[in-house]
Protein backbone atom coordinates (compact mmCIF):
# COMPACT_ATOMS: atom_id res chain seq x y z
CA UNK A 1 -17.65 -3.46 13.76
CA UNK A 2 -21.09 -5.27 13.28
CA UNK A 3 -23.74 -3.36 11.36
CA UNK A 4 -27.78 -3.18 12.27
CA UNK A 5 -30.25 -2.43 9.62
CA UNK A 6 -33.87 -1.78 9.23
CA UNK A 7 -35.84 -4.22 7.58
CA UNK A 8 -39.87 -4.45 7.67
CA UNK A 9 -39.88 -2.22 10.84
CA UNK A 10 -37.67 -4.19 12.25
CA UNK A 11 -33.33 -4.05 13.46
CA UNK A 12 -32.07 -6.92 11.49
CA UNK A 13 -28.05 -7.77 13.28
CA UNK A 14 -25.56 -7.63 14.37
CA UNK A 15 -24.21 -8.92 11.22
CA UNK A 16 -20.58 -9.05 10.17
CA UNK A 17 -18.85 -7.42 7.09
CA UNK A 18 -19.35 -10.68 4.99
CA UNK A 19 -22.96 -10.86 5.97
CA UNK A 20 -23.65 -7.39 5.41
CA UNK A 21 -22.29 -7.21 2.28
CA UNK A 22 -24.26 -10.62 1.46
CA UNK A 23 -27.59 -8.70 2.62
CA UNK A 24 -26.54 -5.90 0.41
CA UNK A 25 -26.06 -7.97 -2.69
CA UNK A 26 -29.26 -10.01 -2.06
CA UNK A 27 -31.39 -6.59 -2.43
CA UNK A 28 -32.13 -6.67 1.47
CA UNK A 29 -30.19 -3.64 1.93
CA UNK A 30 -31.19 -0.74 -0.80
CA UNK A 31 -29.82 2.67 -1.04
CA UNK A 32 -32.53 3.63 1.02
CA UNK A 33 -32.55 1.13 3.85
CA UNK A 34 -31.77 2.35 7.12
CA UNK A 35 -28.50 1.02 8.67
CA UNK A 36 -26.02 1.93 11.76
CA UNK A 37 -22.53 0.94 12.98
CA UNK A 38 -20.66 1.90 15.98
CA UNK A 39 -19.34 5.61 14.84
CA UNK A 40 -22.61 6.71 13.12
CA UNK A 41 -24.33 9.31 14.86
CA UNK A 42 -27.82 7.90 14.07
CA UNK A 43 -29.64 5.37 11.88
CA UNK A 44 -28.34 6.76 7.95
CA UNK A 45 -29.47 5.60 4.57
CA UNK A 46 -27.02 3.15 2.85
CA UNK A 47 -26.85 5.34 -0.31
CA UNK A 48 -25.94 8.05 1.98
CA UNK A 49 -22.99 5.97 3.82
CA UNK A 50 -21.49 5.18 0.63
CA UNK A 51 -21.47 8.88 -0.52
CA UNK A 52 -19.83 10.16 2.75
CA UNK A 53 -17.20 7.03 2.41
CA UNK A 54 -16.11 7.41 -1.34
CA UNK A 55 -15.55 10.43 -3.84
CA UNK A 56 -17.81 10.80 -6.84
CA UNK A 57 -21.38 11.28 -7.55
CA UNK A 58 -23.91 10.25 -4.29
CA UNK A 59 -26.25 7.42 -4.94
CA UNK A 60 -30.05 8.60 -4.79
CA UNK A 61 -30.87 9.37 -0.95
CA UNK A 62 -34.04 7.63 0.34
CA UNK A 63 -36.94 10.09 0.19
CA UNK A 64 -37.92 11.98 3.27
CA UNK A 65 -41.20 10.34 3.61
CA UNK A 66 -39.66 6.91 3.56
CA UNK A 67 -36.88 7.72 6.32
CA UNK A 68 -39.46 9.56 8.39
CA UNK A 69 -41.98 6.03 8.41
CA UNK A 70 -39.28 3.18 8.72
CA UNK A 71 -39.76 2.20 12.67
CA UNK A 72 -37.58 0.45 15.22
CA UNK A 73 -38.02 -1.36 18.31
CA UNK A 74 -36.83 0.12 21.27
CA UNK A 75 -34.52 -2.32 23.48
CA UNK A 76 -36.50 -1.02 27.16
CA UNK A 77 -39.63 -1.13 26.47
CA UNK A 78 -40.31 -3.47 23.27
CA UNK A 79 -42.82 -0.76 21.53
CA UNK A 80 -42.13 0.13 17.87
CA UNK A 81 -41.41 4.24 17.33
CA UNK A 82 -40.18 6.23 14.04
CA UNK A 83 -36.98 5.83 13.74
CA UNK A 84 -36.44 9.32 13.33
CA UNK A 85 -37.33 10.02 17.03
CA UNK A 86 -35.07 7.35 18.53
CA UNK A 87 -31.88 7.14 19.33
CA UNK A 88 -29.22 4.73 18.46
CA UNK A 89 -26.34 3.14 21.46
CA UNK A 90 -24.41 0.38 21.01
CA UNK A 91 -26.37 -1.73 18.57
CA UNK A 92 -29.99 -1.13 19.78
CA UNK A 93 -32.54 1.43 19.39
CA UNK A 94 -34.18 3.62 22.80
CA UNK A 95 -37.36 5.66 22.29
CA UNK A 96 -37.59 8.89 24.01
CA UNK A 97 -39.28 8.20 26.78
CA UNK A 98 -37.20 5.47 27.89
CA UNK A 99 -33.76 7.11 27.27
CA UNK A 100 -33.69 8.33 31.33
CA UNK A 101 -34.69 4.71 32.72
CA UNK A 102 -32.27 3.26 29.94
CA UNK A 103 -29.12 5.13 30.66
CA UNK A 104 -29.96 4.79 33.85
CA UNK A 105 -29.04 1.42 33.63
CA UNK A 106 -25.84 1.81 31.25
CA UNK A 107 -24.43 4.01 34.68
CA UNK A 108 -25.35 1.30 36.97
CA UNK A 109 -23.41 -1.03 34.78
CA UNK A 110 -27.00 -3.34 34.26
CA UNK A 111 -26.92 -5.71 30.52
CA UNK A 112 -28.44 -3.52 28.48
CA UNK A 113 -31.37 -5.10 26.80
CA UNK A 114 -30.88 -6.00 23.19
CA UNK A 115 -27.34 -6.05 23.20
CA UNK A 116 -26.13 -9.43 22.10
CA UNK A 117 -23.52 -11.07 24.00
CA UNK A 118 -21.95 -14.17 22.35
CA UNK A 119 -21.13 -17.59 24.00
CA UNK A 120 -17.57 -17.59 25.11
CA UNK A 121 -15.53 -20.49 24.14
CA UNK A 122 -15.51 -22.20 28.22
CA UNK A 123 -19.31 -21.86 28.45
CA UNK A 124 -19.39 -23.91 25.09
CA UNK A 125 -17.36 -26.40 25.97
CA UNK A 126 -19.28 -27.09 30.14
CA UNK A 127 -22.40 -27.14 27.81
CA UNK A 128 -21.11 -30.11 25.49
CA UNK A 129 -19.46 -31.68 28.70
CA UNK A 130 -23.13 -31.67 30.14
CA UNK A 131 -24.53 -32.81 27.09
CA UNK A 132 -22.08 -35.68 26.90
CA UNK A 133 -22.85 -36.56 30.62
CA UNK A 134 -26.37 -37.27 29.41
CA UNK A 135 -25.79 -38.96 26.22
CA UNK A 136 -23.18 -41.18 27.89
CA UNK A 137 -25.53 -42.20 30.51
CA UNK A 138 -28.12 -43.10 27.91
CA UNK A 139 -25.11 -45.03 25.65
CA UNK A 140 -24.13 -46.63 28.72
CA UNK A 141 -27.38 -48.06 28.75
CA UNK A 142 -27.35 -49.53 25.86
CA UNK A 143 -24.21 -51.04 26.09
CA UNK A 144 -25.32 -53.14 28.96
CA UNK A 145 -27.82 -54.21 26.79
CA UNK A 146 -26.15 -55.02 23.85
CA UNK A 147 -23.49 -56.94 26.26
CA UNK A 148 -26.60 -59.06 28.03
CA UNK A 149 -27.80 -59.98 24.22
CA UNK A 150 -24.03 -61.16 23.16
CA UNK A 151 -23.87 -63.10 26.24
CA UNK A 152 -26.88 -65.09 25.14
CA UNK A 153 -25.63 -65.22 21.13
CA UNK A 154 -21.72 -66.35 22.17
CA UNK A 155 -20.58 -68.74 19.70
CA UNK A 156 -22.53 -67.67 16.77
CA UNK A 157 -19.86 -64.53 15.61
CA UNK A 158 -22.45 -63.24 13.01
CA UNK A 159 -24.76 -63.12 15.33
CA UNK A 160 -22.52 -61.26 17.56
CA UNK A 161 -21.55 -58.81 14.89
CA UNK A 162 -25.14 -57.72 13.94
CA UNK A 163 -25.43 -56.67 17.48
CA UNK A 164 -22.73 -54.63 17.97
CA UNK A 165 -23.53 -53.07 14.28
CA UNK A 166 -27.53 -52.13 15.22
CA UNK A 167 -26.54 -51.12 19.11
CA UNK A 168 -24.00 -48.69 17.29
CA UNK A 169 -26.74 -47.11 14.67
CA UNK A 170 -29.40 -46.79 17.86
CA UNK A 171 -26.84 -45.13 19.50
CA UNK A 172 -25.54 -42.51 16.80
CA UNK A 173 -29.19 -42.15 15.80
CA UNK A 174 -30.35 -41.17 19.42
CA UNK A 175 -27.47 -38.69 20.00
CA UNK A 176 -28.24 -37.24 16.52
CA UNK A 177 -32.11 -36.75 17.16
CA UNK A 178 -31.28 -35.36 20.59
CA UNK A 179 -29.00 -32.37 19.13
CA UNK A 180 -31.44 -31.98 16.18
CA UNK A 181 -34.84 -31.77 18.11
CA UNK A 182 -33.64 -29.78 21.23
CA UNK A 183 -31.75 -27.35 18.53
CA UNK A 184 -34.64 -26.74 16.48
CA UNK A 185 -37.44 -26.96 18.74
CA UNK A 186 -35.98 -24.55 22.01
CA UNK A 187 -32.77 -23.33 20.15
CA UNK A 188 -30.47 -24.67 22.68
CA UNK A 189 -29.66 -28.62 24.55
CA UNK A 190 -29.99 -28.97 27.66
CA UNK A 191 -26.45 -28.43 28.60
CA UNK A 192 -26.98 -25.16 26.88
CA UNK A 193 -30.13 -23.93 28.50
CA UNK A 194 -28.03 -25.14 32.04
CA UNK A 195 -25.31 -22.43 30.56
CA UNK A 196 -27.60 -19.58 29.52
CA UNK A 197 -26.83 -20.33 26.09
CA UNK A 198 -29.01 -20.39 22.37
CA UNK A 199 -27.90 -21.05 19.12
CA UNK A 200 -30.11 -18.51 16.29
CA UNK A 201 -28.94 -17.58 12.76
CA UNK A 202 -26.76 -14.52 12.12
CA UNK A 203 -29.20 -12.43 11.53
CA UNK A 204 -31.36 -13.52 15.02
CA UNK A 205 -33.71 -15.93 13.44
CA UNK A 206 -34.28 -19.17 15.31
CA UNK A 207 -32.74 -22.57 13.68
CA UNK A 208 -35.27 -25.26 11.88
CA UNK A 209 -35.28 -28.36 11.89
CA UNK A 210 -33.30 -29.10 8.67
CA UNK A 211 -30.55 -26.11 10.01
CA UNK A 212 -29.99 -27.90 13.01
CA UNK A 213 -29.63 -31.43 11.27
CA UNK A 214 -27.09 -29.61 9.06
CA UNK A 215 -25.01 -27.99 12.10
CA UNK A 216 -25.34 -31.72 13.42
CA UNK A 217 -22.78 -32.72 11.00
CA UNK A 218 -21.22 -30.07 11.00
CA UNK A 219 -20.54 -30.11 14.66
CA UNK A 220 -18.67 -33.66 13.50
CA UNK A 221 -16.79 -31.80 11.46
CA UNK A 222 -15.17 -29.98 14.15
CA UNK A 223 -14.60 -32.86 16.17
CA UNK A 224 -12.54 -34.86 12.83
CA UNK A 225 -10.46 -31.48 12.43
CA UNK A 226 -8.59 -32.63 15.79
CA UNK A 227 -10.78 -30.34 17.41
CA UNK A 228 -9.45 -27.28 16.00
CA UNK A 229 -12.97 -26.51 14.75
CA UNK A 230 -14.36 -25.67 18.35
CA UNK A 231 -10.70 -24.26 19.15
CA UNK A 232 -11.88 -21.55 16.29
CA UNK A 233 -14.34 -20.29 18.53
CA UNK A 234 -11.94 -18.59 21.05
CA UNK A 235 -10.31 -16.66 18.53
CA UNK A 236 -13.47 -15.10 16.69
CA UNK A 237 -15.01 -11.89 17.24
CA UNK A 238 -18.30 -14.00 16.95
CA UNK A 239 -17.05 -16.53 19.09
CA UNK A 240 -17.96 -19.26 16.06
CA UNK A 241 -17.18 -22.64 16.09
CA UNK A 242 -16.21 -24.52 12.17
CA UNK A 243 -20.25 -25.36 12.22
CA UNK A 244 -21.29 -21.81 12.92
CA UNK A 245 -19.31 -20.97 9.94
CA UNK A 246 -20.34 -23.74 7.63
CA UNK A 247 -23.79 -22.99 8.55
CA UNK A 248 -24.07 -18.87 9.56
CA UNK A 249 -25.27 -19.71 13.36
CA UNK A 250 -24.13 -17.85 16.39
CA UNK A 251 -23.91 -19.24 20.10
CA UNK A 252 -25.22 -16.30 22.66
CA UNK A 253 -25.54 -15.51 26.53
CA UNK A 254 -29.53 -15.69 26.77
CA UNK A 255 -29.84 -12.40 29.26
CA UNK A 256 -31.87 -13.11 32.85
């Protein structure tokens, strides 16, 4: 079960055990930092969840005063409200006022706002099949090129050689800046915007630059493990590919 917590007046998740328990040793998560899983009741100090699940003494419960003035963001309406007065369902955070309009919607069976869905492993792989449709034209490309500029170089083998070697680095170079810039700059390539899909960090933060170079290779790491690195991603809760382990990103349905 994925955990939410509150962090600067904000819901910081979902986030997995691991991560959680990475926030928690980092300092992000104190005793008295507000956090909620699926079977809580309502938003609950840490210190206090770790009293109610093991015996001995509690750690010191956040003061009232601090509880009462951490805020959240409710999912219908986008305005921040004390915590205190909101309620919690399914991972995201309603304010009072919106709680009719809200359910409302859960009845009617409508994606309830906030709610993170993750990219399933099909819509993945149609997104890198586009992707590869438009890198392949552009390759394509240069191959006729290259092929036009050996015709004119036959009988000189060096030549020949130096051609195929620079058409090969253009070509890995432009595929690499196309994953890179379209990663960090919009979160998502274009086959992935075509499939309602984004690619943010684990805890909903958009990629840079220098994260989305990274998952680059990484992605290349998937494709050298025989594939089995995408083939991960249809057996994980998180639906995470080898990258998205290697460097904490998640794929998600961007909601309409």
């Amino acid at each position: 079960m994925p955990w939410y917590f509150a962090e600067h007046g904000k819901q910081v998740g979902p986030l997995s055990e691991a991560d959680f328990d990475t926030a928690v040793r980092a300092g992000r998560v104190a005793p008295d930092t507000l956090v909620w899983r699926d079977g809580m009741k309502d938003w609950t100090p840490y210190g206090q969840t770790l009293a109610d699940a093991a015996p001995g003494p509690a750690p010191e419960a956040a003061p009232e005063t601090a509880v009462e003035a951490a805020t959240g963001v409710c999912a219908e309406c986008g305005q921040s409200f004390p915590l205190a007065d909101m309620i919690a369902y399914d991972g995201v955070t309603v304010c009072a006022a919106c709680k009719p309009t809200f359910f409302q919607r859960v009845q009617e069976g409508a994606a309830i706002p906030g709610v993170v869905e993750y990219g399933g492993f099909w819509h993945r792989f149609l997104a890198k099949f586009l992707d590869g449709l438009i890198m392949g034209a552009v390759n394509m490309a240069l191959t006729f090129m290259t092929i036009g500029l050996i015709a004119k170089a036959s009988g000189s083998p060096a030549r020949t050689l130096s051609i195929q070697v620079a058409t090969w680095v253009v070509q890995w170079t432009l595929t690499g800046l196309y994953y890179v810039f379209f990663h960090g700059r919009f979160g998502a390539t274009p086959g992935k915007m075509a499939l309602r899909l984004k690619v943010i960090r684990s805890d909903g933060s958009p990629l840079t630059y220098g994260r989305a170079f990274g998952r680059y290779f990484g992605d290349m790491l998937s494709q050298i493990t025989l594939y089995i690195g995408y083939i991960m991603a249809a057996f994980d809760d998180e639906k995470r590919a080898l990258h998205d382990r290697i460097c904490d990103t998640r794929v998600i349905r961007v909601q309409q």
